[in-house]
PDB file of N, CA and C in Angstrom:
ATOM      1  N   UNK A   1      10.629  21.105   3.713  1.00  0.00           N
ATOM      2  CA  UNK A   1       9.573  20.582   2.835  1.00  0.00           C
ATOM      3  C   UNK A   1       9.890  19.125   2.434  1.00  0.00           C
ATOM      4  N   UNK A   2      10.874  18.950   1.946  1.00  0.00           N
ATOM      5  CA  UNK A   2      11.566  17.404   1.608  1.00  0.00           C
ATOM      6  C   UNK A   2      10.925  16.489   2.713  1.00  0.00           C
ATOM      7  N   UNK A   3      11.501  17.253   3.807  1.00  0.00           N
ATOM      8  CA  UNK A   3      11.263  15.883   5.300  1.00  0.00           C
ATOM      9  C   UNK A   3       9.917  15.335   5.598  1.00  0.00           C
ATOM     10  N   UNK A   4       9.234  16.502   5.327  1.00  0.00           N
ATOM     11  CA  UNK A   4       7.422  16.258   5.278  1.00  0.00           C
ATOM     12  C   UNK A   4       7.087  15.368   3.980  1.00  0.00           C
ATOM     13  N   UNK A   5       7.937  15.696   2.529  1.00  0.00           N
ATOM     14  CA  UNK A   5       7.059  14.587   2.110  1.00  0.00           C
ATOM     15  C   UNK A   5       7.727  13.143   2.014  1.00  0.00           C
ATOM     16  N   UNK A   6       9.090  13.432   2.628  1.00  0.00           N
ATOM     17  CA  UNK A   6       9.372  11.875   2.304  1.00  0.00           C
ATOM     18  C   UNK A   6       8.417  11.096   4.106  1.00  0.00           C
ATOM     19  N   UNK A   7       8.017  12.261   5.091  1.00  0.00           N
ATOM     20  CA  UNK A   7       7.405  11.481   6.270  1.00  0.00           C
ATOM     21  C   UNK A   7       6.045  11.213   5.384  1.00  0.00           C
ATOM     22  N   UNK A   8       5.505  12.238   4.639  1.00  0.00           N
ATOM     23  CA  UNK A   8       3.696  11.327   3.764  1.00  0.00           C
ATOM     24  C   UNK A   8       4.394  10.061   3.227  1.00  0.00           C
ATOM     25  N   UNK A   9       5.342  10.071   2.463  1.00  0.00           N
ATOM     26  CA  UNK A   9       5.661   8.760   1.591  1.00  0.00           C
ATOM     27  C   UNK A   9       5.876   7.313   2.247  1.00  0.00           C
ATOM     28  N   UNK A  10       6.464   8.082   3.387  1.00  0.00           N
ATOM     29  CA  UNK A  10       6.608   6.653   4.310  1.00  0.00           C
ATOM     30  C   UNK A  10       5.359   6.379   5.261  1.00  0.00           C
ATOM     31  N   UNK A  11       4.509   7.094   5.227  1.00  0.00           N
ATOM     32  CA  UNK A  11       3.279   6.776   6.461  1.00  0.00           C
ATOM     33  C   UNK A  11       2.593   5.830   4.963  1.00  0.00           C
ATOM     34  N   UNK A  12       2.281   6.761   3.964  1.00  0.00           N
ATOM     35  CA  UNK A  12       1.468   5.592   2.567  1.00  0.00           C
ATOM     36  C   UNK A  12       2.081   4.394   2.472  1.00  0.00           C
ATOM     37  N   UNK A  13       3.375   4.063   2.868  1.00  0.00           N
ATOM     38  CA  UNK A  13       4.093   3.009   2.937  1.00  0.00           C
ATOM     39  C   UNK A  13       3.563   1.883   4.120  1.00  0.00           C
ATOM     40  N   UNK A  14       3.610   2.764   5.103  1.00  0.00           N
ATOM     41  CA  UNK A  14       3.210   1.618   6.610  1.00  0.00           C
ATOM     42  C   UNK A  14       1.677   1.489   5.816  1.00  0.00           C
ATOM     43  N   UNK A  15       0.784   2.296   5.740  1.00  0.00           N
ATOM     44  CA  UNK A  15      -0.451   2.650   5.145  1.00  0.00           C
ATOM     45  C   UNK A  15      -0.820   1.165   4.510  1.00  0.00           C
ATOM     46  N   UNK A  16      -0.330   1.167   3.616  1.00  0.00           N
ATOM     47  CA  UNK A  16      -0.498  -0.443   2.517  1.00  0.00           C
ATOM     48  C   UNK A  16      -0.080  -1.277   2.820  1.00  0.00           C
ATOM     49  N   UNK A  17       1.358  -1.099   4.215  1.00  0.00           N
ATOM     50  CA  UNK A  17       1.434  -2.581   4.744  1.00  0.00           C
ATOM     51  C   UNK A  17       0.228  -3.223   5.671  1.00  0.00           C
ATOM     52  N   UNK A  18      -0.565  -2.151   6.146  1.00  0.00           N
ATOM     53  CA  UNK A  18      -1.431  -2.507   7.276  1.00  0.00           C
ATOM     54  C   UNK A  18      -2.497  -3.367   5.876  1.00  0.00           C
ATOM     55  N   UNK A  19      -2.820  -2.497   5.430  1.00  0.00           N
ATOM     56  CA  UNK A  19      -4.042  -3.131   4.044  1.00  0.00           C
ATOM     57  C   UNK A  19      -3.855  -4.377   3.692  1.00  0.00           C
ATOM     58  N   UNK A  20      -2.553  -4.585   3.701  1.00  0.00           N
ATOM     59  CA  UNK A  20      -1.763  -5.919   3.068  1.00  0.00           C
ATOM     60  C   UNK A  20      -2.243  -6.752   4.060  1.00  0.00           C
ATOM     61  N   UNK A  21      -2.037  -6.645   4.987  1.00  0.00           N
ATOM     62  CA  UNK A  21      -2.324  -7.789   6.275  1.00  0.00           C
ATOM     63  C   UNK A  21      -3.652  -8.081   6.736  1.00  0.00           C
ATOM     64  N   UNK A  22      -4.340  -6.755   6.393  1.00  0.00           N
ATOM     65  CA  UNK A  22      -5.566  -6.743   6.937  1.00  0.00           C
ATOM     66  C   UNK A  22      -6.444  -7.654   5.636  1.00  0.00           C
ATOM     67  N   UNK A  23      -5.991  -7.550   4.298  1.00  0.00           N
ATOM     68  CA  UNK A  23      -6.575  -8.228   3.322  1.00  0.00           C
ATOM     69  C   UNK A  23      -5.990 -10.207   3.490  1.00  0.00           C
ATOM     70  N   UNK A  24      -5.078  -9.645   3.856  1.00  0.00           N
ATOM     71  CA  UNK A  24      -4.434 -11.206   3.623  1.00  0.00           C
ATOM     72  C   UNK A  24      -5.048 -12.212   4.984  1.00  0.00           C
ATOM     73  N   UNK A  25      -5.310 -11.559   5.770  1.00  0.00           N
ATOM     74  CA  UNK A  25      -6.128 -11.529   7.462  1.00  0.00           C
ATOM     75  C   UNK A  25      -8.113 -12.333   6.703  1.00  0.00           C
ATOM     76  N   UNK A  26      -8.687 -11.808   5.681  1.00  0.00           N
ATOM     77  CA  UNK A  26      -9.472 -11.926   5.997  1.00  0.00           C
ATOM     78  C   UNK A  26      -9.594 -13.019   4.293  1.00  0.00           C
ATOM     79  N   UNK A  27      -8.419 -13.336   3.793  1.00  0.00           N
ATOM     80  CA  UNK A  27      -7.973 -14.053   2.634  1.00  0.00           C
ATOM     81  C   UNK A  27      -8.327 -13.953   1.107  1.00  0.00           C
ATOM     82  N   UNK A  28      -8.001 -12.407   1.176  1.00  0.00           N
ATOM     83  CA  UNK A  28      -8.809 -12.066   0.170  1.00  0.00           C
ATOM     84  C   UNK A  28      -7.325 -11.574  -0.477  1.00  0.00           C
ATOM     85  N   UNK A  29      -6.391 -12.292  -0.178  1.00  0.00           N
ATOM     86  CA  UNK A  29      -5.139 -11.781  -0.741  1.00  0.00           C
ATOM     87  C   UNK A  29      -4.679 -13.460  -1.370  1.00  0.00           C
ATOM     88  N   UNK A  30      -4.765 -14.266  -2.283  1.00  0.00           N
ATOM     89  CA  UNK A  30      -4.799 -15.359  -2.418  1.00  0.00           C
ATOM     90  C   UNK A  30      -3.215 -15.194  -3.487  1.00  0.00           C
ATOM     91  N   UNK A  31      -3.603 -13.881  -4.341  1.00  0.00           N
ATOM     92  CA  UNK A  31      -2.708 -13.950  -5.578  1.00  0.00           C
ATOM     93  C   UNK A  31      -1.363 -13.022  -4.434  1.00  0.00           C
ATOM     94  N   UNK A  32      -0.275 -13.617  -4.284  1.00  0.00           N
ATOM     95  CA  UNK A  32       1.121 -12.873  -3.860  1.00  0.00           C
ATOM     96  C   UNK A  32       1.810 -12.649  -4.695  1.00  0.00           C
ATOM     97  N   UNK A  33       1.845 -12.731  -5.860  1.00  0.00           N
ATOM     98  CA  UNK A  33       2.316 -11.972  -7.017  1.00  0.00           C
ATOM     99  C   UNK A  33       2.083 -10.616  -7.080  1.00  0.00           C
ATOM    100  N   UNK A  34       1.886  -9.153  -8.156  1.00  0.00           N
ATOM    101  CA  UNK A  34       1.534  -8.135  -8.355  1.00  0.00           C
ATOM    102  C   UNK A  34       0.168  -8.353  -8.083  1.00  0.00           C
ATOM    103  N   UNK A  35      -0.449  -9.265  -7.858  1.00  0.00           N
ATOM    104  CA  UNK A  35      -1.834  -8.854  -7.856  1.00  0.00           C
ATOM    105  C   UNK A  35      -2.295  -8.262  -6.819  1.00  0.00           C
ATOM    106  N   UNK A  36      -2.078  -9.095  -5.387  1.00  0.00           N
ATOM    107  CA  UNK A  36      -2.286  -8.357  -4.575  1.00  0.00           C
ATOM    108  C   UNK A  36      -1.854  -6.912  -4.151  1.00  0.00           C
ATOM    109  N   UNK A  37      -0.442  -6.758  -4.456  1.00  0.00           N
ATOM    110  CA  UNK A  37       0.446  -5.715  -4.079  1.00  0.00           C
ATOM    111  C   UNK A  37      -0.633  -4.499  -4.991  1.00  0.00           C
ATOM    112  N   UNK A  38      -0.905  -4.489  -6.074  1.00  0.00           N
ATOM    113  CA  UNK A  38      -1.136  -3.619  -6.981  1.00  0.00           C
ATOM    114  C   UNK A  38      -2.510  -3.258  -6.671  1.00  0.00           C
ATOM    115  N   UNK A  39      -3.365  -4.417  -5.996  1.00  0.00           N
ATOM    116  CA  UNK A  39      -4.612  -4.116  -5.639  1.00  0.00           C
ATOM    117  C   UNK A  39      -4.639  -2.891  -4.699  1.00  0.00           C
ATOM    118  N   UNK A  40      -3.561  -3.166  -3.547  1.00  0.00           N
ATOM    119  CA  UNK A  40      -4.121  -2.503  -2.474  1.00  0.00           C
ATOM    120  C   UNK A  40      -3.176  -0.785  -2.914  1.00  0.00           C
ATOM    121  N   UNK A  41      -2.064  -0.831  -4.019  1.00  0.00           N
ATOM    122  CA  UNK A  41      -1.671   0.196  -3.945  1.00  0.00           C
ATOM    123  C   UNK A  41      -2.819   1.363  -5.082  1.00  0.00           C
ATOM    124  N   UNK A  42      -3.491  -0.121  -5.934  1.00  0.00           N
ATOM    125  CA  UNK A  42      -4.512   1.129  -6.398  1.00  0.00           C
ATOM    126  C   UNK A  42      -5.729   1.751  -5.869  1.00  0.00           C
ATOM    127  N   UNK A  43      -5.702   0.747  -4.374  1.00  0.00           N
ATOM    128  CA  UNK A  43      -7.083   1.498  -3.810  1.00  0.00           C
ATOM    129  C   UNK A  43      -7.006   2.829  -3.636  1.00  0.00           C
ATOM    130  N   UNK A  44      -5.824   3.273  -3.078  1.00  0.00           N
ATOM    131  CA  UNK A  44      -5.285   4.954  -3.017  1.00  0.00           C
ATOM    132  C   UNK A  44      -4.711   5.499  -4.015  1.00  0.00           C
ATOM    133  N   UNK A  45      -5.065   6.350  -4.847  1.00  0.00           N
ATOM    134  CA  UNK A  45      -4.044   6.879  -5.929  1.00  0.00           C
ATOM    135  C   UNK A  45      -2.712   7.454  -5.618  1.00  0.00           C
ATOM    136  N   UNK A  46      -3.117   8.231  -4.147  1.00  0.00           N
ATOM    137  CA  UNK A  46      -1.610   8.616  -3.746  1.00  0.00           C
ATOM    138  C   UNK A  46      -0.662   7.752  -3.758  1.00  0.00           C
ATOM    139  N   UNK A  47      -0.851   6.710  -3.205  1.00  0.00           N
ATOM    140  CA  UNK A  47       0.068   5.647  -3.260  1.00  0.00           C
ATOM    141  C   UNK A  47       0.878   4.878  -4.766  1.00  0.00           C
ATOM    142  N   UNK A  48      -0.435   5.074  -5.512  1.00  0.00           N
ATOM    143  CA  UNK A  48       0.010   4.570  -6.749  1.00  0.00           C
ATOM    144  C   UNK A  48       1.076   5.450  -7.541  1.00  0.00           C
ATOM    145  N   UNK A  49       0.767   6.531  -7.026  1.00  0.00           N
ATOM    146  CA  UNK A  49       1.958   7.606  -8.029  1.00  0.00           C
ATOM    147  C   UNK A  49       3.176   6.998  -7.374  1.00  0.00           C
ATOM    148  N   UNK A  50       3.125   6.551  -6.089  1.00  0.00           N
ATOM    149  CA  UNK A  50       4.581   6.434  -5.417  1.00  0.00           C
ATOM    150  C   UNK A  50       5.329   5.476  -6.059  1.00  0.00           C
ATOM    151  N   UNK A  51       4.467   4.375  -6.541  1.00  0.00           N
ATOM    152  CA  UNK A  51       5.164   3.368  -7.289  1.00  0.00           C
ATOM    153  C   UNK A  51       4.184   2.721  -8.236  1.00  0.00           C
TER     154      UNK A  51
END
């Protein structure tokens, strides 16, 4: 059970790096501070519990 959720934790991980790029790709990522980071981790709540 552990191995499965630390493999969800790390796919939500690649998950928001793709978002990250794909936002920063179309420059809608201007703030590199928490702003951006926090944007894309609150689009998913799952993600947000993670951190």
């Amino acid at each position: 059970m552990a191995s499965s959720n630390r493999s969800a934790r790390h796919r939500a991980k690649l998950k928001a790096k793709l978002n990250r790029r794909k936002l920063r790709r179309h420059g809608l990522m201007k703030k590199k501070k928490a702003g951006g980071r926090m944007k894309v981790l609150g689009a998913s709540k799952r993600a947000s519990g993670l951190r």
